[in-house]
Protein backbone atom coordinates (compact mmCIF):
# COMPACT_ATOMS: atom_id res chain seq x y z
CA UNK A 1 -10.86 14.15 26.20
CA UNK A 2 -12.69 11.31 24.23
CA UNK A 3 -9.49 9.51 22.48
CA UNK A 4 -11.86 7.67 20.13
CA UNK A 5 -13.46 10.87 18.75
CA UNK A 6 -10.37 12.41 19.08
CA UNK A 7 -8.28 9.86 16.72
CA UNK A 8 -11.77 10.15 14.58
CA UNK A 9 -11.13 13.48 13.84
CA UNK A 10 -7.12 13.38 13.28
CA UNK A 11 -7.79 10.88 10.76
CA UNK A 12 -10.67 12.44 8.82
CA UNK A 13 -8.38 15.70 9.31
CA UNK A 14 -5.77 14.12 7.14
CA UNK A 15 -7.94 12.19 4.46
CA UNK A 16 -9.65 15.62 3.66
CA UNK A 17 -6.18 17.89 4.07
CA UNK A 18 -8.18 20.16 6.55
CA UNK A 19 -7.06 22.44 8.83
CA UNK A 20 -8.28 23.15 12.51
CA UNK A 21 -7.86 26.66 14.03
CA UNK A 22 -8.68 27.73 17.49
CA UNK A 23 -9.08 30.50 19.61
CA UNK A 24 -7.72 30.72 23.05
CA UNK A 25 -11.23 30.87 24.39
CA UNK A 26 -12.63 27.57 23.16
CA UNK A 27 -12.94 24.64 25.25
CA UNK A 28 -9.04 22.64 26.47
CA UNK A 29 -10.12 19.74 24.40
CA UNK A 30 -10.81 21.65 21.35
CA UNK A 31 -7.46 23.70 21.67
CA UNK A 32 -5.47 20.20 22.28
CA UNK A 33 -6.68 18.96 19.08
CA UNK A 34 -6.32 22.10 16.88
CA UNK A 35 -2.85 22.67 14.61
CA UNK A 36 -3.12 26.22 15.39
CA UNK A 37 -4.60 28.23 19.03
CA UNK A 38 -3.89 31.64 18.52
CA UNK A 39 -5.93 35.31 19.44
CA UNK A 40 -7.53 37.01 16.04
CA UNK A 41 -4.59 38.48 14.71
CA UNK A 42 -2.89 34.99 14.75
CA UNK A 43 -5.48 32.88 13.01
CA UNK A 44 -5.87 35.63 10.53
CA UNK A 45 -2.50 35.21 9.53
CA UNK A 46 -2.49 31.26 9.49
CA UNK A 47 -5.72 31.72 7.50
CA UNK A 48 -4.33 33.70 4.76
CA UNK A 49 -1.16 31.29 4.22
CA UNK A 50 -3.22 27.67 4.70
CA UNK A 51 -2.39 25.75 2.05
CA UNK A 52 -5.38 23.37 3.27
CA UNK A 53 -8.62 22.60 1.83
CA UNK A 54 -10.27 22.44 4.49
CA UNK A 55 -10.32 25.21 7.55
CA UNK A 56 -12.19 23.80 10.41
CA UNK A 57 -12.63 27.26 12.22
CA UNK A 58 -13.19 26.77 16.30
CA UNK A 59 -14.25 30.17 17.23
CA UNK A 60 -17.11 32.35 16.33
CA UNK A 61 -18.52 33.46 13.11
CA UNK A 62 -16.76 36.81 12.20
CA UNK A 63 -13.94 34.44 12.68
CA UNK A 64 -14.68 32.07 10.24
CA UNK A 65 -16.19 34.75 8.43
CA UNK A 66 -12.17 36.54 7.60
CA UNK A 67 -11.07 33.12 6.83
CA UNK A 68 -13.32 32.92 4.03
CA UNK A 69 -12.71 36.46 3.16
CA UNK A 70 -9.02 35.37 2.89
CA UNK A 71 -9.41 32.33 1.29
CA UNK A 72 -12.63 32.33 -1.37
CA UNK A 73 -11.64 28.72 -2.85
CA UNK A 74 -11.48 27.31 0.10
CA UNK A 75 -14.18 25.83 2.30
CA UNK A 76 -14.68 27.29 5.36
CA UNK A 77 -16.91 25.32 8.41
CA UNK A 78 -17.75 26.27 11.75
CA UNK A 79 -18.87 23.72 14.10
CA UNK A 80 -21.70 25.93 15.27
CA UNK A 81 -23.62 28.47 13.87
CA UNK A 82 -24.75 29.98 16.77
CA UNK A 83 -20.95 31.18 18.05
CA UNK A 84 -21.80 34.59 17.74
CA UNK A 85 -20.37 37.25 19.13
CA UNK A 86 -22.20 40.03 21.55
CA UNK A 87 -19.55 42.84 20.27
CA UNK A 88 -20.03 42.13 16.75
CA UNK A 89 -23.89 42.32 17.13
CA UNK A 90 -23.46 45.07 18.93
CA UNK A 91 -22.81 46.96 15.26
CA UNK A 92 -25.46 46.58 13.33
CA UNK A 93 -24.58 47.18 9.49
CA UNK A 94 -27.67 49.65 8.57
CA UNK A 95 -27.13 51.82 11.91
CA UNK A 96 -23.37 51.56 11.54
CA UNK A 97 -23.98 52.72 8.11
CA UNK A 98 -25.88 55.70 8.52
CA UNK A 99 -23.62 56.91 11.40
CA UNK A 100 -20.20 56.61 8.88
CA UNK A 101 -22.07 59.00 5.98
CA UNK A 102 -23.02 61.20 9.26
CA UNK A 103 -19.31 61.82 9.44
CA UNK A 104 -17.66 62.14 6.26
CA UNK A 105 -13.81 62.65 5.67
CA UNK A 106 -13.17 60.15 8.50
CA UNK A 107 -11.09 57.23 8.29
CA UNK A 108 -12.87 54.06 9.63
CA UNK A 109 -10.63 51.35 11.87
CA UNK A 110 -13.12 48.59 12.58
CA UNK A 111 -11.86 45.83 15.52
CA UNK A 112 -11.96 42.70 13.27
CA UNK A 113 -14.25 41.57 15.92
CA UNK A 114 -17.07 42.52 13.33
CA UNK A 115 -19.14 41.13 10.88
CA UNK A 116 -17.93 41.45 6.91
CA UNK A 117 -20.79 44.21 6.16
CA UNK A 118 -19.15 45.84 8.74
CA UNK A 119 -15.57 45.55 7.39
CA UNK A 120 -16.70 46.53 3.98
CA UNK A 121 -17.30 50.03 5.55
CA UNK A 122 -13.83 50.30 6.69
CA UNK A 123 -10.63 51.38 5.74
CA UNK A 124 -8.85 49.36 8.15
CA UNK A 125 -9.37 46.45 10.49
CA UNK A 126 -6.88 46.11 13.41
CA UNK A 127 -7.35 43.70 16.19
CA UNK A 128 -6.25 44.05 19.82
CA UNK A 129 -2.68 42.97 18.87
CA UNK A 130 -1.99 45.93 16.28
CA UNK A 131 -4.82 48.15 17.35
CA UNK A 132 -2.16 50.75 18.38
CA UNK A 133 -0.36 50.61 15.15
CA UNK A 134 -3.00 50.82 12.69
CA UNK A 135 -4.04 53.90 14.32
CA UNK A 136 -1.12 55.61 14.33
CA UNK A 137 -0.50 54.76 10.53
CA UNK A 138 -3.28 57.06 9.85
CA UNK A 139 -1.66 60.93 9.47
CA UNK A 140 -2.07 62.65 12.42
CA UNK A 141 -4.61 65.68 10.96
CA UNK A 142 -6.82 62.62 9.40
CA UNK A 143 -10.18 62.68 12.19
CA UNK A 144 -10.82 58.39 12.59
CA UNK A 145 -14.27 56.64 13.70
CA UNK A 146 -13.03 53.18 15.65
CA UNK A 147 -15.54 50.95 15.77
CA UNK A 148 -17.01 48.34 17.20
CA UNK A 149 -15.46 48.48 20.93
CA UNK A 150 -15.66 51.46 22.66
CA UNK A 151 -13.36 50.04 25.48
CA UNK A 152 -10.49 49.25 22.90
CA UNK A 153 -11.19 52.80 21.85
CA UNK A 154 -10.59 54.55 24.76
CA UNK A 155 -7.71 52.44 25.51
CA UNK A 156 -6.13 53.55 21.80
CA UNK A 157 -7.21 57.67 22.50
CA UNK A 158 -5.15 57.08 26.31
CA UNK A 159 -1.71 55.46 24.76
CA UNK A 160 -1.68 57.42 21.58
CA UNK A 161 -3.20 61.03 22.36
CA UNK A 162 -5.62 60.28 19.15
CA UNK A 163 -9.19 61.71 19.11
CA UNK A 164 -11.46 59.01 17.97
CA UNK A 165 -15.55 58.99 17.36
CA UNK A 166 -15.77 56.04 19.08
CA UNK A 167 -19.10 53.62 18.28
CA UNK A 168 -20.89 52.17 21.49
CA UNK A 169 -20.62 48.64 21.34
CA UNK A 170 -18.63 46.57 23.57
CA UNK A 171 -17.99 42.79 24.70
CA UNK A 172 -20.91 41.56 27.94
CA UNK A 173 -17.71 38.52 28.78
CA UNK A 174 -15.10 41.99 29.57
CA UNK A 175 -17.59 44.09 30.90
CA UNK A 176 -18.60 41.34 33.38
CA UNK A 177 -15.76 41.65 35.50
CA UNK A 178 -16.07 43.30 39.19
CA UNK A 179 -13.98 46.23 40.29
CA UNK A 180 -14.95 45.58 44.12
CA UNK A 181 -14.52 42.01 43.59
CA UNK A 182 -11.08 42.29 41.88
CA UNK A 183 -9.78 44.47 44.62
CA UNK A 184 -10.84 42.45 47.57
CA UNK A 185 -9.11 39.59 45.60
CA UNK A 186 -5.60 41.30 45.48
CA UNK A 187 -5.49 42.18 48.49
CA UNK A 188 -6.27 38.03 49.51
CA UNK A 189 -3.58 37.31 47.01
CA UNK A 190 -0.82 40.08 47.79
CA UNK A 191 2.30 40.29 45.10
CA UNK A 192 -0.20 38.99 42.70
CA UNK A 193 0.04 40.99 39.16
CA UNK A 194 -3.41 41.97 37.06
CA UNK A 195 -3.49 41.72 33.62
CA UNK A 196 -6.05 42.39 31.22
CA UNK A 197 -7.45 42.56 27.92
CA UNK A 198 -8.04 45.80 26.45
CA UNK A 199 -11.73 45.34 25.43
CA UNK A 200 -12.28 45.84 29.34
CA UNK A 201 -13.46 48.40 31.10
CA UNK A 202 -11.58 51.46 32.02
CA UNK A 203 -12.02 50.87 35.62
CA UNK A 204 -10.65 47.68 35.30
CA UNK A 205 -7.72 48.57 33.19
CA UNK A 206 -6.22 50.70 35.81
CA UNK A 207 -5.61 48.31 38.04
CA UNK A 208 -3.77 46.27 35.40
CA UNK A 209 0.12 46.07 35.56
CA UNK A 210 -0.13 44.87 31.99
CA UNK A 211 -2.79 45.40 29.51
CA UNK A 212 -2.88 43.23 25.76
CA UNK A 213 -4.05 41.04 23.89
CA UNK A 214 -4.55 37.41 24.61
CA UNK A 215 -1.67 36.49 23.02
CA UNK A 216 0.76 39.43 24.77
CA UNK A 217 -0.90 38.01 27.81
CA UNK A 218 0.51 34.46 27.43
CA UNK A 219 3.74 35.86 26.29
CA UNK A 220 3.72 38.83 29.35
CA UNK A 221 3.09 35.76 32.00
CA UNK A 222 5.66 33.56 30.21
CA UNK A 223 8.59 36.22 30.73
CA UNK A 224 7.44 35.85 34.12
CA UNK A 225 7.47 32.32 35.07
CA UNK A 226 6.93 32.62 38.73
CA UNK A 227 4.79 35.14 39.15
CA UNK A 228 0.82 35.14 40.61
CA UNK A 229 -1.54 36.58 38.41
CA UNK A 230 -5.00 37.84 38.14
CA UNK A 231 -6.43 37.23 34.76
CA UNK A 232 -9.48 39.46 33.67
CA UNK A 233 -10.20 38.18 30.19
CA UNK A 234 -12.13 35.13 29.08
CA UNK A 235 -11.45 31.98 31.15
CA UNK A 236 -10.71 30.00 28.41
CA UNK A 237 -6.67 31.43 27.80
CA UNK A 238 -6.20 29.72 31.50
CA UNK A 239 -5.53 26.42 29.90
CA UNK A 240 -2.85 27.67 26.86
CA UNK A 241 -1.20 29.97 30.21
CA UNK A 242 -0.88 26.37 31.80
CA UNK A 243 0.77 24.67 29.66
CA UNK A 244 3.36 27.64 28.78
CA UNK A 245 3.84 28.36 32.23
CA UNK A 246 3.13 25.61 35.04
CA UNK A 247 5.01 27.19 37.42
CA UNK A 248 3.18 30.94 37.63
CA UNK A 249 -0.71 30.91 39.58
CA UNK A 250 -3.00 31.97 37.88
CA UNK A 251 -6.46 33.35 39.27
CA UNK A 252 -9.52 34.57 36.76
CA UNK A 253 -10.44 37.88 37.37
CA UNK A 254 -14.18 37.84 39.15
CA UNK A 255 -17.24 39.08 37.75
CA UNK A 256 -20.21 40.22 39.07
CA UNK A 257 -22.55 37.59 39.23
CA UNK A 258 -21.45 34.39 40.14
CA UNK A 259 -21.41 31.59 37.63
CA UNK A 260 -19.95 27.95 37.88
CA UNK A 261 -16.00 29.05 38.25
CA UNK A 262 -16.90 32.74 39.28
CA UNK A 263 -14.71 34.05 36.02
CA UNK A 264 -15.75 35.29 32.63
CA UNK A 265 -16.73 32.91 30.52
CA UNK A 266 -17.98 33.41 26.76
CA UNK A 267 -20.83 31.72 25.97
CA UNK A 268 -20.71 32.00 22.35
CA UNK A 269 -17.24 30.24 22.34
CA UNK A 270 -18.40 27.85 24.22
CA UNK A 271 -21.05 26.04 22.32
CA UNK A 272 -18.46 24.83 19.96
CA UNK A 273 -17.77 21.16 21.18
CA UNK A 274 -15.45 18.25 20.11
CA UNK A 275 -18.18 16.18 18.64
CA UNK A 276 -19.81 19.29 16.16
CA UNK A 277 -15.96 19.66 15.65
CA UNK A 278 -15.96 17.02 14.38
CA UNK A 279 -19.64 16.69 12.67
CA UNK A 280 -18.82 19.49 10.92
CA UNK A 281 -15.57 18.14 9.50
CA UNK A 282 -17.24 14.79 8.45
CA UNK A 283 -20.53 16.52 6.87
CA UNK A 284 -18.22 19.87 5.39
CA UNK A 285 -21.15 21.94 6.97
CA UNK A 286 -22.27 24.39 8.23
CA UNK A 287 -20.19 25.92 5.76
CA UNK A 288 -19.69 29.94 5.81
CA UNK A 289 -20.47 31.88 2.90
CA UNK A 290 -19.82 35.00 2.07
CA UNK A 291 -20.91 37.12 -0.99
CA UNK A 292 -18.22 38.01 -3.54
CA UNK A 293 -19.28 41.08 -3.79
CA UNK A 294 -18.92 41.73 0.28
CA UNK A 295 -15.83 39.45 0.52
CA UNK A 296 -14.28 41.75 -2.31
CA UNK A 297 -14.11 44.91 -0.56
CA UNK A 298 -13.84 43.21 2.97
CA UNK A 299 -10.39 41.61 1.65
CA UNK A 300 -8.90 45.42 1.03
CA UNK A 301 -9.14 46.56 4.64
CA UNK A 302 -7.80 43.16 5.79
CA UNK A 303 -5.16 43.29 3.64
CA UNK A 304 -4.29 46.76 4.74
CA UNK A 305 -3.96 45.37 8.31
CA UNK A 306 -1.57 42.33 7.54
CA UNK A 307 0.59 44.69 4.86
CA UNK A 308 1.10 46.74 7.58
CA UNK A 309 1.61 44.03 10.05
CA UNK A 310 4.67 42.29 8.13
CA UNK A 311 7.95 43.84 9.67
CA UNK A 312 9.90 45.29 6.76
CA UNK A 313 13.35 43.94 5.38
């Protein structure tokens, strides 16, 4: 990590009372400097109780995009515009429109991996931490579209018995992994334990011993220090898994074509780096912007999620 740049951006972080939240897939020297790495569900919560001016977002733009949502008066930056997201795009607000008044009377979960048009079409926004139990908080004779991820979908119909109308999109960085290349690499690395994310494919998934969310990774792995594991979600959770667990080996899952470290790595999350970190930060731009009118009825079915979220006392 550059130190100088680093320090730069600590002390520019505390003249302007900004806070810097990062994904698990952005680059180790982004997540080092951050004051928060956490999966979606995470960073939505931090977002909605910041009490900073500032929220330096290190992830993509839907990302950014619900921390504006949650916080209107504050500014929102993004170190790069172009950290999109190939799942979000993947739902295109006019289509996805047309295809919810195709099917009235259904209840629409959207994956908060989605732009704000999107969620402004929804009743309720889970992510891959609480996907499970937003669904089943819907009555049972209620018909639901889930939307964007048609992986995550099929995942939620298997564990919960739920018939869903399922949109096609999905994420290219989970569908890139290898079946025949994952097998032949368990049985090089015997005792070894698969994990995965849910947004991969069903193929995949059932040769996983555990299946979550990049955060119920981490913690799965850390209740089992020792262990070997195979890791089929986005490289970039390798280096939190590291430094919660030194002891366990971990291996990223292959793909099918071969790349620089033969694993999964997202592209979009990637063209965030420490110096637009901390351009961004110095220049308060690219800021994200979001309509009041969209950012109004985006909040309700993000609210929804985190009411829903908060254990009751």
């Amino acid at each position: 990590m550059d130190v100088d740049l680093k320090n730069k951006i600590l002390k520019l972080k505390a003249k302007k009372n900004a806070v810097i939240l990062a994904h698990y897939y952005q680059r180790p020297e982004i997540q080092e400097i951050a004051d928060y790495v956490g999966d979606s569900f995470g960073l939505s919560q931090k977002a909605a109780t910041t009490d900073a001016d500032i929220i330096v977002f290190a992830g993509v733009h839907f990302m950014a995009e619900t921390a504006k949502i949650l916080n209107p008066t504050k500014k929102v930056v993004l170190p790069d515009l172009n950290a999109g997201c190939s799942l979000a795009d993947s739902c295109p607000p006019d289509t996805f429109g047309d295809f919810v008044a195709a099917h009235p009377n259904h209840v629409v979960i959207t994956y908060i991996n989605c732009s704000a048009e999107i969620k402004t079409m929804s009743d309720l926004v889970c992510t891959s931490s609480n996907a499970l139990k937003m669904v089943n908080s819907v009555p049972k004779g209620k018909p639901i579209i889930f939307a964007p991820d048609k992986n995550l979908g099929k995942y939620i119909i298997k564990q919960t018995g739920r018939k869903m109308l399922l949109w096609d999109g999905s994420c290219v960085v989970h569908e890139a992994f290898c079946i025949d290349k994952l097998l032949d690499l368990y049985q090089k690395n015997p005792g070894a334990v698969i994990i995965a994310h849910p947004e991969s494919e069903e193929h995949i998934l059932k040769t996983a011993s555990y299946i979550g969310s990049t955060a119920g990774m981490i913690n799965y792995v850390k209740e089992h220090p020792d262990t070997k594991f195979i890791v089929a979600t986005e490289a970039g959770i390798l280096h939190e898994m590291k430094k919660e667990v030194p002891n366990a080996q971990l291996i990223p899952a292959p793909i099918q074509e071969d790349n620089t470290c033969a694993c999964s790595e997202c592209a979009f999350m990637k063209v965030n780096t420490l110096q637009k970190l901390y351009d961004c930060l110095n220049n308060e731009n690219p800021e994200i912007i979001v309509p009041e009118n969209i950012r109004a009825k985006a909040l309700q079915p993000i609210e929804r999620m985190l009411q829903l979220s908060t254990p009751q006392v």
